[in-house]
C-alpha atoms as a PDB file:
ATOM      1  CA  UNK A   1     -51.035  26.314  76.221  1.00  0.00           C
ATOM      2  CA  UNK A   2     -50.490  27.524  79.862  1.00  0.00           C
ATOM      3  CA  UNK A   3     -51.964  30.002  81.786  1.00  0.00           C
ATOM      4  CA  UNK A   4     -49.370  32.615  82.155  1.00  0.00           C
ATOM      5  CA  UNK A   5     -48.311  34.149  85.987  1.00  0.00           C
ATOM      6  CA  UNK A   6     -48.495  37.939  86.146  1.00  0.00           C
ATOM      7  CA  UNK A   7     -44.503  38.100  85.956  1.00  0.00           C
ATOM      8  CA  UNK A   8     -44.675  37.553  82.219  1.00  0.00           C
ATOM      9  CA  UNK A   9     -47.490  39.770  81.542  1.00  0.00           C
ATOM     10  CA  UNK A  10     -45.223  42.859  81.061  1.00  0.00           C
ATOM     11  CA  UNK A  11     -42.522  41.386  78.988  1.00  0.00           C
ATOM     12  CA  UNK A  12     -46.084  39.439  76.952  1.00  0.00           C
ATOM     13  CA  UNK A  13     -47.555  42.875  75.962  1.00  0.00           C
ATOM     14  CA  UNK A  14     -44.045  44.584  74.929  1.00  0.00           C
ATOM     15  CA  UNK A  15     -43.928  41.270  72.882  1.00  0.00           C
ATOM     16  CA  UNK A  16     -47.147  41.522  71.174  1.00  0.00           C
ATOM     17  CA  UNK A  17     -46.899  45.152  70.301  1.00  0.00           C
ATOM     18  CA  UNK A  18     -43.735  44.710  68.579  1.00  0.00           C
ATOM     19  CA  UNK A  19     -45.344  41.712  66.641  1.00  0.00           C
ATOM     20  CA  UNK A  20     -48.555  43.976  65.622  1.00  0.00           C
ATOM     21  CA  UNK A  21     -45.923  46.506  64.334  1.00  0.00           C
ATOM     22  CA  UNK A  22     -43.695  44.400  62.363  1.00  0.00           C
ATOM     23  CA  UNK A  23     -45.641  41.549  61.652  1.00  0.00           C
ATOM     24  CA  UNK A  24     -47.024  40.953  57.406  1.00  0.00           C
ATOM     25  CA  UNK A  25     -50.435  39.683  56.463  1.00  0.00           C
ATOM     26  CA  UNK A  26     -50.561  37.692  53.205  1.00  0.00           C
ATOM     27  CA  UNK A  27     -51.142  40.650  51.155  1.00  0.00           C
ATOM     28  CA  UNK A  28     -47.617  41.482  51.742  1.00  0.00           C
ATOM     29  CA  UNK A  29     -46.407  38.421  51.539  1.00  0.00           C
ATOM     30  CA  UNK A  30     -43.728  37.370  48.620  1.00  0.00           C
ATOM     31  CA  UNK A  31     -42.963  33.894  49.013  1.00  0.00           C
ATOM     32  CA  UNK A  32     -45.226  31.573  47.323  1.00  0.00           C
ATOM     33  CA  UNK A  33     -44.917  28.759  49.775  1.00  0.00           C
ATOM     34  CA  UNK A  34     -45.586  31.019  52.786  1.00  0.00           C
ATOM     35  CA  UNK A  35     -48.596  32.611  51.053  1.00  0.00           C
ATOM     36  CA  UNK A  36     -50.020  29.365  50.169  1.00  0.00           C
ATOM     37  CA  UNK A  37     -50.062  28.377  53.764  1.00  0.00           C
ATOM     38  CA  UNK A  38     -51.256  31.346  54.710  1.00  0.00           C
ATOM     39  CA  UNK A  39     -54.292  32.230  52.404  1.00  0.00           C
ATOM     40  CA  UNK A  40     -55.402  28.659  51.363  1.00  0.00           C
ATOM     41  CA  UNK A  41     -54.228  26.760  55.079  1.00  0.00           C
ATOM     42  CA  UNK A  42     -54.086  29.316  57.954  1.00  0.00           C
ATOM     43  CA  UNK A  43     -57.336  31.047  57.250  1.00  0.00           C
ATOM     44  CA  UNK A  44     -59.290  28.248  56.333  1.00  0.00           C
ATOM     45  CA  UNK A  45     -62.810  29.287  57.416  1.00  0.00           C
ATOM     46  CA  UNK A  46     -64.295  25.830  56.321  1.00  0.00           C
ATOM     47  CA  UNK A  47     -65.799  24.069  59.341  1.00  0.00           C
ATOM     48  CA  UNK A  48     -65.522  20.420  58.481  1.00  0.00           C
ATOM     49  CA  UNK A  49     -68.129  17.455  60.109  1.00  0.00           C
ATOM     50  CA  UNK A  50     -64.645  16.283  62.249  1.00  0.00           C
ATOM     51  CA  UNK A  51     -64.423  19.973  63.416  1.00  0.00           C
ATOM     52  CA  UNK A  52     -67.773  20.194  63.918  1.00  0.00           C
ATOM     53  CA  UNK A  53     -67.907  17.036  66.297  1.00  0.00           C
ATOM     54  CA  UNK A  54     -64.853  18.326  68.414  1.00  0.00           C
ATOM     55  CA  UNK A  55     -66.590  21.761  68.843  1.00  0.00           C
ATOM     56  CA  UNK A  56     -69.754  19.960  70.351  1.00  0.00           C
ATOM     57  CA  UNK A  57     -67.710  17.670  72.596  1.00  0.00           C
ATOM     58  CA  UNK A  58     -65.282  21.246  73.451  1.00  0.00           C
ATOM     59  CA  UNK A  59     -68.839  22.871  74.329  1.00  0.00           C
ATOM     60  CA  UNK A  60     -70.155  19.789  76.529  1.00  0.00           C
ATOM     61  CA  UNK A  61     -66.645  20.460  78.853  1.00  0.00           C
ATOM     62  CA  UNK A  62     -67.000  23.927  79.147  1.00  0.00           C
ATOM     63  CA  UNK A  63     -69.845  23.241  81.621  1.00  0.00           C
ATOM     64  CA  UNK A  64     -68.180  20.795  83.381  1.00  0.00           C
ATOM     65  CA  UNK A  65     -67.467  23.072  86.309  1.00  0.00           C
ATOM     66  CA  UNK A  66     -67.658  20.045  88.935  1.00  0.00           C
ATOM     67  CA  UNK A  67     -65.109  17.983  87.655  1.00  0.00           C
ATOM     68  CA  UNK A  68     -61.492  18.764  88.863  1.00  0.00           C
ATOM     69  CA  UNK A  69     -58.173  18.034  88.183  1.00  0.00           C
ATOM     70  CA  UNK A  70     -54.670  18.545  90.098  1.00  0.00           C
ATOM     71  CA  UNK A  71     -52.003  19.831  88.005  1.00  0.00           C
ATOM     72  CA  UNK A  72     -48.626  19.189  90.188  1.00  0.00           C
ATOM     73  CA  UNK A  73     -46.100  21.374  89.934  1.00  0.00           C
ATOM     74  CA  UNK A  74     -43.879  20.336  87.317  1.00  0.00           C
ATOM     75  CA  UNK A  75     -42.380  22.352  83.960  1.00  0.00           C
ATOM     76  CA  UNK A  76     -42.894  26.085  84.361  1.00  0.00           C
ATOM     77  CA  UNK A  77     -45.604  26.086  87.057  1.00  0.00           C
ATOM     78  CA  UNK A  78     -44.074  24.978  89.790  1.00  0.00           C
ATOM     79  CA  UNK A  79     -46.839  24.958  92.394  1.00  0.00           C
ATOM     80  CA  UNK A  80     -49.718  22.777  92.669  1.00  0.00           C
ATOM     81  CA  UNK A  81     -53.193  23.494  91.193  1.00  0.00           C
ATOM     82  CA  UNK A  82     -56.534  22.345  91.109  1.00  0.00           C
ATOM     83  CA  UNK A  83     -58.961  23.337  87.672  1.00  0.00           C
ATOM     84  CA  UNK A  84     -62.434  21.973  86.702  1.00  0.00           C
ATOM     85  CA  UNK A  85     -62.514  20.616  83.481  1.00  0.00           C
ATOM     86  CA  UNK A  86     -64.679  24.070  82.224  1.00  0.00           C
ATOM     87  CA  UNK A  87     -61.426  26.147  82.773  1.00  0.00           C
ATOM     88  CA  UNK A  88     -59.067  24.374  81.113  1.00  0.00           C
ATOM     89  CA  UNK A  89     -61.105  23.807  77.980  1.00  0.00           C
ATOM     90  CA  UNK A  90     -60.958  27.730  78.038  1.00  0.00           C
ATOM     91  CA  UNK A  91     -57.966  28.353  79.246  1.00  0.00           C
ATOM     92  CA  UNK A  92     -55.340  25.299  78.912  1.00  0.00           C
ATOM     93  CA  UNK A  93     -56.652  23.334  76.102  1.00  0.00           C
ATOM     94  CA  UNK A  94     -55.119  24.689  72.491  1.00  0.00           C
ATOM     95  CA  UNK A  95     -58.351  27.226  71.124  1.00  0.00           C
ATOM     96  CA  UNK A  96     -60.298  26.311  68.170  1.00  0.00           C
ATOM     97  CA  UNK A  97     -59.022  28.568  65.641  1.00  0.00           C
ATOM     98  CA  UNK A  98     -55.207  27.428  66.251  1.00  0.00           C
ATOM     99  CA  UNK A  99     -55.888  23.372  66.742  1.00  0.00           C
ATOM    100  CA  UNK A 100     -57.684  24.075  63.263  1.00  0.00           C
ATOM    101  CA  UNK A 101     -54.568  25.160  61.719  1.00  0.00           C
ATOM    102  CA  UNK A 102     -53.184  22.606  62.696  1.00  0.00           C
ATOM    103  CA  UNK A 103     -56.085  20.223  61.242  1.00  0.00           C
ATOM    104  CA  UNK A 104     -55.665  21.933  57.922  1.00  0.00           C
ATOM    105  CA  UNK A 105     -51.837  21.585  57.500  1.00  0.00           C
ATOM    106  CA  UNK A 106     -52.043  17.930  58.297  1.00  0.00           C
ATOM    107  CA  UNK A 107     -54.246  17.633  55.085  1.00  0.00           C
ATOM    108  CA  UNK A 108     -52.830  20.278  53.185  1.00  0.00           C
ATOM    109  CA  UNK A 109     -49.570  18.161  53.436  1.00  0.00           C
ATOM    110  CA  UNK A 110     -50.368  14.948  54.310  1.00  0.00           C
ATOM    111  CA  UNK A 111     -48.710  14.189  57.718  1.00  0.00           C
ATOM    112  CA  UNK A 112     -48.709  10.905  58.694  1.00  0.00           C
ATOM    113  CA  UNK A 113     -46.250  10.583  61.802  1.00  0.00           C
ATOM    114  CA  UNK A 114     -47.119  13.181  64.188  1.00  0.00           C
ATOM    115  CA  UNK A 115     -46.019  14.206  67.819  1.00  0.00           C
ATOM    116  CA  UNK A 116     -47.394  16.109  70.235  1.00  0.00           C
ATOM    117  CA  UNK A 117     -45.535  17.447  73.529  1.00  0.00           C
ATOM    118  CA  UNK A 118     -48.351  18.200  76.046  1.00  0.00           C
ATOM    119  CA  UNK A 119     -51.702  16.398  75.624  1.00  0.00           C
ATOM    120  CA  UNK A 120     -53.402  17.956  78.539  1.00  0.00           C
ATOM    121  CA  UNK A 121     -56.473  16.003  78.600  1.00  0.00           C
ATOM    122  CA  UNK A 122     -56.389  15.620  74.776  1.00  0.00           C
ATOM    123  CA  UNK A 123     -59.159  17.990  72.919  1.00  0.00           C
ATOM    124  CA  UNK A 124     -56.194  19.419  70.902  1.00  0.00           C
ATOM    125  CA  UNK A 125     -54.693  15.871  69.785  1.00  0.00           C
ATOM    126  CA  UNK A 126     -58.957  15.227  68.542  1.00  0.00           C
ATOM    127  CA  UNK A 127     -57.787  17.766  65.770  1.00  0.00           C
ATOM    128  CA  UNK A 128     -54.905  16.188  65.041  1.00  0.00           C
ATOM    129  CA  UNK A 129     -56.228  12.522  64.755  1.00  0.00           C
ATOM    130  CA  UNK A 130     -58.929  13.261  63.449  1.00  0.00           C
ATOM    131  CA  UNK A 131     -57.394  15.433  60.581  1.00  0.00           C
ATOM    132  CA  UNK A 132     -55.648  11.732  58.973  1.00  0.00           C
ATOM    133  CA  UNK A 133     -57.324   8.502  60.567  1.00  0.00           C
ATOM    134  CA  UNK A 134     -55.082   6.780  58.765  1.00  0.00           C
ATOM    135  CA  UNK A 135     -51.981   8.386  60.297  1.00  0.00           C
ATOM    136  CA  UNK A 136     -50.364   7.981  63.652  1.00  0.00           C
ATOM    137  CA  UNK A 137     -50.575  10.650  66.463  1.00  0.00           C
ATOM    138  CA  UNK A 138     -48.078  10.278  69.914  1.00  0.00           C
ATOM    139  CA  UNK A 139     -48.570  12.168  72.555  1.00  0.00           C
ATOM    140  CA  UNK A 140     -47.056  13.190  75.437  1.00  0.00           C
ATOM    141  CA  UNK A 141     -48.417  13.536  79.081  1.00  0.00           C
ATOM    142  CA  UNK A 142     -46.824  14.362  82.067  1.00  0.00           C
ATOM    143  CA  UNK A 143     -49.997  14.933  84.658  1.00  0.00           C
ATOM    144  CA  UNK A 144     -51.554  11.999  86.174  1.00  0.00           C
ATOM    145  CA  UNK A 145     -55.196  13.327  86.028  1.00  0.00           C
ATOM    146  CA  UNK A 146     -54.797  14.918  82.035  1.00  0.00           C
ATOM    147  CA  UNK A 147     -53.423  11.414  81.332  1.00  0.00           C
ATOM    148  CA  UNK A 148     -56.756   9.499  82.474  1.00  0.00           C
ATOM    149  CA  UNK A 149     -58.933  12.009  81.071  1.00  0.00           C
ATOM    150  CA  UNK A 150     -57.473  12.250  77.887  1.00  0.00           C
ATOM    151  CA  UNK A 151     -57.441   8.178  77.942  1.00  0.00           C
ATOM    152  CA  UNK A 152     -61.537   8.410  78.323  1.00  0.00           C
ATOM    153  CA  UNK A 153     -62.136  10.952  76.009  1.00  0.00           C
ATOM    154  CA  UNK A 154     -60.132   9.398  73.295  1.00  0.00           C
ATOM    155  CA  UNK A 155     -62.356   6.013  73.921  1.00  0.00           C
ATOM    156  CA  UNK A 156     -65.588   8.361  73.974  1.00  0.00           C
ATOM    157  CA  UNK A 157     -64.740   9.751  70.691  1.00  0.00           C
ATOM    158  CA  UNK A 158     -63.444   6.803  69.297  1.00  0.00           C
ATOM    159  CA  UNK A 159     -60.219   7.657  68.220  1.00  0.00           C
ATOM    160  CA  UNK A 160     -58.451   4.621  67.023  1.00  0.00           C
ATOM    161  CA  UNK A 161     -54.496   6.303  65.788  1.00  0.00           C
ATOM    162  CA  UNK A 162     -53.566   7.993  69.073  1.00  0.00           C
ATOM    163  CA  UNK A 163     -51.012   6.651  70.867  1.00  0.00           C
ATOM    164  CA  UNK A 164     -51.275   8.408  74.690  1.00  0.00           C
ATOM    165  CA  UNK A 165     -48.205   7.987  76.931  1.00  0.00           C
ATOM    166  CA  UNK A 166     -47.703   8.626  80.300  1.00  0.00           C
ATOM    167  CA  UNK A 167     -44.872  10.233  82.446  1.00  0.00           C
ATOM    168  CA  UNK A 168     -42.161  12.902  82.610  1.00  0.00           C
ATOM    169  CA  UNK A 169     -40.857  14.272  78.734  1.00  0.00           C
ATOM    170  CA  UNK A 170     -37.448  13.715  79.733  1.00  0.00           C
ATOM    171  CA  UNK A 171     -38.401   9.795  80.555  1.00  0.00           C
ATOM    172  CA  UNK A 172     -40.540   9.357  77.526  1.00  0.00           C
ATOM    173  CA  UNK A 173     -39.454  11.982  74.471  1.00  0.00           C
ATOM    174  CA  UNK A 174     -36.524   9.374  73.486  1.00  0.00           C
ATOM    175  CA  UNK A 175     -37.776   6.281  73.561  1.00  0.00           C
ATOM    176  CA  UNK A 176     -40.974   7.650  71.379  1.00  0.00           C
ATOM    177  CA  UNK A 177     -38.942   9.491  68.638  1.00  0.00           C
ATOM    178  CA  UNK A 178     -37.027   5.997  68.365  1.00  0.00           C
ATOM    179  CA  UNK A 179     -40.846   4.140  68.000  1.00  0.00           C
ATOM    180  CA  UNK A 180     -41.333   6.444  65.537  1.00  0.00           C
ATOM    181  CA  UNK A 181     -38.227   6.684  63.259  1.00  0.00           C
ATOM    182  CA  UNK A 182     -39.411   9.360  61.799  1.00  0.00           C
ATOM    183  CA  UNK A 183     -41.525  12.852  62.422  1.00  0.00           C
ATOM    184  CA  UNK A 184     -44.132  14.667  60.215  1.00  0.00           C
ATOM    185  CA  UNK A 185     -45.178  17.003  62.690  1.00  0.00           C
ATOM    186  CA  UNK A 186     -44.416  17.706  65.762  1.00  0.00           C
ATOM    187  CA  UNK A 187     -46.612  19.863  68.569  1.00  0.00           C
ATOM    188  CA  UNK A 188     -43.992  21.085  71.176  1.00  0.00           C
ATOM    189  CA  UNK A 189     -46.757  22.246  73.946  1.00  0.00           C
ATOM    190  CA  UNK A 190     -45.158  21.666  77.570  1.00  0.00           C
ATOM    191  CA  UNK A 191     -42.752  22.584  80.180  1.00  0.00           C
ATOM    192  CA  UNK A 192     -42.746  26.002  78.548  1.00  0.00           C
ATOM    193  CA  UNK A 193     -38.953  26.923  79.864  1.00  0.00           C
ATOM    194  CA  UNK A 194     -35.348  27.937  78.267  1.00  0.00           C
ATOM    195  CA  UNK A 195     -33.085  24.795  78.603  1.00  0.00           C
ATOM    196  CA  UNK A 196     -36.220  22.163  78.312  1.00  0.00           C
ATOM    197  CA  UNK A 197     -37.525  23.305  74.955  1.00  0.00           C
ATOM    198  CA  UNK A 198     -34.293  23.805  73.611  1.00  0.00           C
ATOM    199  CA  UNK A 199     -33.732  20.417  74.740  1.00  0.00           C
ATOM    200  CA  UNK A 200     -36.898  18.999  73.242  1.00  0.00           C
ATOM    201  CA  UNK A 201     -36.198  20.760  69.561  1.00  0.00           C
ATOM    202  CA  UNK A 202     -32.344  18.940  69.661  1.00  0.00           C
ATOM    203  CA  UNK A 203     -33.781  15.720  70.508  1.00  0.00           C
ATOM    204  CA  UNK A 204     -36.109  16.023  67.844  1.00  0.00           C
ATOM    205  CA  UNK A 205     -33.834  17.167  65.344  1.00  0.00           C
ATOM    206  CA  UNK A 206     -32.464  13.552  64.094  1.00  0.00           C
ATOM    207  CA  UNK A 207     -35.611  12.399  63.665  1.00  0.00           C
ATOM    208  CA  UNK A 208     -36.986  14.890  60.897  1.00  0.00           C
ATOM    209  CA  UNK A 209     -36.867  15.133  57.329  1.00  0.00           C
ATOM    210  CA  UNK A 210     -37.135  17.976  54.813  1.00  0.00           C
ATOM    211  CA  UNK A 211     -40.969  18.559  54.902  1.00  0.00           C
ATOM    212  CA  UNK A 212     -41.439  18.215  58.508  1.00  0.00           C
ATOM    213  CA  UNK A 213     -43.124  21.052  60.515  1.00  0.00           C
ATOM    214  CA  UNK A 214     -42.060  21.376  64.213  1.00  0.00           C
ATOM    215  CA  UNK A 215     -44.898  23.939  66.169  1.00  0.00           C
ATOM    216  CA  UNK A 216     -43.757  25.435  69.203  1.00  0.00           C
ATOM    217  CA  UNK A 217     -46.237  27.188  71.638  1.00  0.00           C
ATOM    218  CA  UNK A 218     -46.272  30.123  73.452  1.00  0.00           C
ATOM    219  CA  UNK A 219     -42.998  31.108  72.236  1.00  0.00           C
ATOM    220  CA  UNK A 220     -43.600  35.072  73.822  1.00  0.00           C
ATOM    221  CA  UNK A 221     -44.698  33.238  76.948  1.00  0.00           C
ATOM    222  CA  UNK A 222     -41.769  34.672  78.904  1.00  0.00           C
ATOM    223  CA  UNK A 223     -38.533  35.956  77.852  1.00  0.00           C
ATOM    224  CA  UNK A 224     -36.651  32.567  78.373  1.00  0.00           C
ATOM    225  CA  UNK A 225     -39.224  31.342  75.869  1.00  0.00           C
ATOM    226  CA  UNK A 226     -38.177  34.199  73.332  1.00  0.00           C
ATOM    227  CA  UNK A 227     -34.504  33.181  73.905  1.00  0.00           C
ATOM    228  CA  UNK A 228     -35.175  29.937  73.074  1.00  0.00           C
ATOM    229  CA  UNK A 229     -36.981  30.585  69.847  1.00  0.00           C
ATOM    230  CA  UNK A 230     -34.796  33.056  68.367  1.00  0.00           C
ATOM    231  CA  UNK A 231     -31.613  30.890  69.179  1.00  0.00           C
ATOM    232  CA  UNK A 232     -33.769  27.676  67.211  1.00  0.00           C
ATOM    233  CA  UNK A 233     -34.845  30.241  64.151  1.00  0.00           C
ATOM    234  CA  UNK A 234     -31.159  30.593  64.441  1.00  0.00           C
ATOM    235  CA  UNK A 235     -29.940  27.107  63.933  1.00  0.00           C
ATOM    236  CA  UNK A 236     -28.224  26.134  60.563  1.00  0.00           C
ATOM    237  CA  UNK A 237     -31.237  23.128  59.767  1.00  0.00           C
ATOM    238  CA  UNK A 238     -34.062  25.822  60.337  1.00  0.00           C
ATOM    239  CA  UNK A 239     -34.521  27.318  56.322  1.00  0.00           C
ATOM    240  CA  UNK A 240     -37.617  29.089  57.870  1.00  0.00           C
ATOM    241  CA  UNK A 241     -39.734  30.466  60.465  1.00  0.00           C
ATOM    242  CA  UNK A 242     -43.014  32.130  61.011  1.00  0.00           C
ATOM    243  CA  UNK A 243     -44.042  33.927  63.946  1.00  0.00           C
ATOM    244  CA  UNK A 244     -47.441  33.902  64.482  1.00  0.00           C
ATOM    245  CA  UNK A 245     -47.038  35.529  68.539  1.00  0.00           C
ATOM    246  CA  UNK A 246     -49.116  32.859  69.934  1.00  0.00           C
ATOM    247  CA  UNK A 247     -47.000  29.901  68.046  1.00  0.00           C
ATOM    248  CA  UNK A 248     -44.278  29.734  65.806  1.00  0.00           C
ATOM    249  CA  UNK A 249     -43.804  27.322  62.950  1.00  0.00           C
ATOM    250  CA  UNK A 250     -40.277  25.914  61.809  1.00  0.00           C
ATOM    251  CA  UNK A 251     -40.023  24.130  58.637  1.00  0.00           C
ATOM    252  CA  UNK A 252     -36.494  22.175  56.707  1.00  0.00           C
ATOM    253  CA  UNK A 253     -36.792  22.639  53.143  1.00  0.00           C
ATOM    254  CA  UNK A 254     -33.151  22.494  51.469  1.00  0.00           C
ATOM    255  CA  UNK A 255     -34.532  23.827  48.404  1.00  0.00           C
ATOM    256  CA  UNK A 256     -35.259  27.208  49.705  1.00  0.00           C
ATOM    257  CA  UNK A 257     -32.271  29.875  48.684  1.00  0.00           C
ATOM    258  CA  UNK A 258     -31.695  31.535  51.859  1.00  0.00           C
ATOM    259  CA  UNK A 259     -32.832  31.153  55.067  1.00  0.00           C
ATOM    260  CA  UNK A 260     -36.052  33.840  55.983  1.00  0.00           C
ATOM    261  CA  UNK A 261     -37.703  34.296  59.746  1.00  0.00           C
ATOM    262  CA  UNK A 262     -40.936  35.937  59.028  1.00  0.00           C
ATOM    263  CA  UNK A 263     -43.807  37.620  61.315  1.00  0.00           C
ATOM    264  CA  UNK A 264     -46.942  36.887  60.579  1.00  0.00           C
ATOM    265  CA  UNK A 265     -50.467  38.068  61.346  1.00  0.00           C
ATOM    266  CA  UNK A 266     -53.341  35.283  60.251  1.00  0.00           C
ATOM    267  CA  UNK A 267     -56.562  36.198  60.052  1.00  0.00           C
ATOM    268  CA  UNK A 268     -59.198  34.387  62.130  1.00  0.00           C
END
């Protein structure tokens, strides 16, 4: 997640108003699979020890008001910033109630090798490592600072599957999807513009199988974010897509008989 300049924010609330409008809750909802995910993985309410321990260390941050880190202008921000680490737990770092979704769907289905595009400085990859220690989770940093606090927290925590790289997604994407081989999940969290993510979700697309789960983020953000999520939904591998407003999830099952986009609303 991003904080989002005031040139979005009118094009943000049209979005979201035509989501609350047309958007289904589960008691609506017709397809088995999506229901599943929805009742029994979206609005999970069970707090776990593992979600538990991130939401202490997420609490600990938030008063970290002294500690400060320059964000250079790269991606969609393109002018330097300086935040203490308080601000972006609030306001960068992926909230508790979606990184939790994203925790539950990695044991719901048993991900394994999973990717994430934008570790910031790393309390949403904690959910995702922490949901299978015994899978592998790389991610993706493209900030200097992020990268060495996400490299101590990891070591605090003791996470021992993550995989933290450092440097520019265009220098780095490729050469980790070919580490890989092959992707359960992938988080697609950075450089929220047009031609990047659409850039990101083709270099991906080789590398994923028919019960992989690609997340993108923010995907209302701005209107070249939109674009680029309805022309993905649109593409001929994509069997089916939920919009959730704040992310959208894009899944490759051959076995489904046509292809559906849905709009979702999740309880919290």
């Amino acid at each position: 997640m991003i904080i989002k300049p005031l040139s979005n924010i009118r094009f943000q609330a049209k979005a979201l108003l035509r989501h609350l409008f047309s958007s289904q809750t589960k008691y609506y909802m017709h397809s088995p699979f999506v229901y599943d995910l929805m009742a029994h993985v979206l609005e999970q309410k069970k707090e776990s020890d593992d979600l538990k321990t991130i939401l202490h260390f997420r609490k600990k941050r938030s008063l970290e008001k002294d500690k400060k880190i320059v964000f250079k202008g790269i991606g969609a921000i393109q002018t330097d910033s300086i935040k203490s680490l308080s601000e972006i737990e609030k306001k960068l770092s992926a909230p508790h109630q979606i990184a939790k979704r994203y925790y539950h769907c990695i044991q719901k289905y048993g991900y394994q090798n999973i990717l994430e595009i934008g570790t910031c400085v790393g309390i949403g990859t904690m959910y995702l490592a922490k949901a299978n220690p015994n899978g592998k989770v790389y991610t993706l940093e493209g900030n200097k600072d992020c990268y060495e606090y996400a490299k101590r927290y990891f070591e605090e925590v003791g996470l021992q599957n993550v995989h933290l790289i450092e440097g520019l997604f265009e220098h780095t994407l490729v050469n980790t999807l070919e580490t890989m081989k092959s992707v359960d999940l992938v988080i697609i969290d950075g450089n929220h513009q047009y031609e990047s993510t659409l850039a990101y979700f083709r270099q991906i697309l080789p590398f994923i199988h028919e019960d992989s789960l690609i997340v993108l983020d923010d995907i209302h953000w701005s209107e070249g974010m939109n674009k680029a999520w309805l022309e993905i939904i649109a593409m001929k591998e994509v069997t089916l897509s939920l919009d959730f407003y704040r992310n959208g999830f894009v899944f490759f099952k051959k076995n489904r008989l046509e292809k559906e986009n849905f709009k979702i609303w999740v309880s919290d």
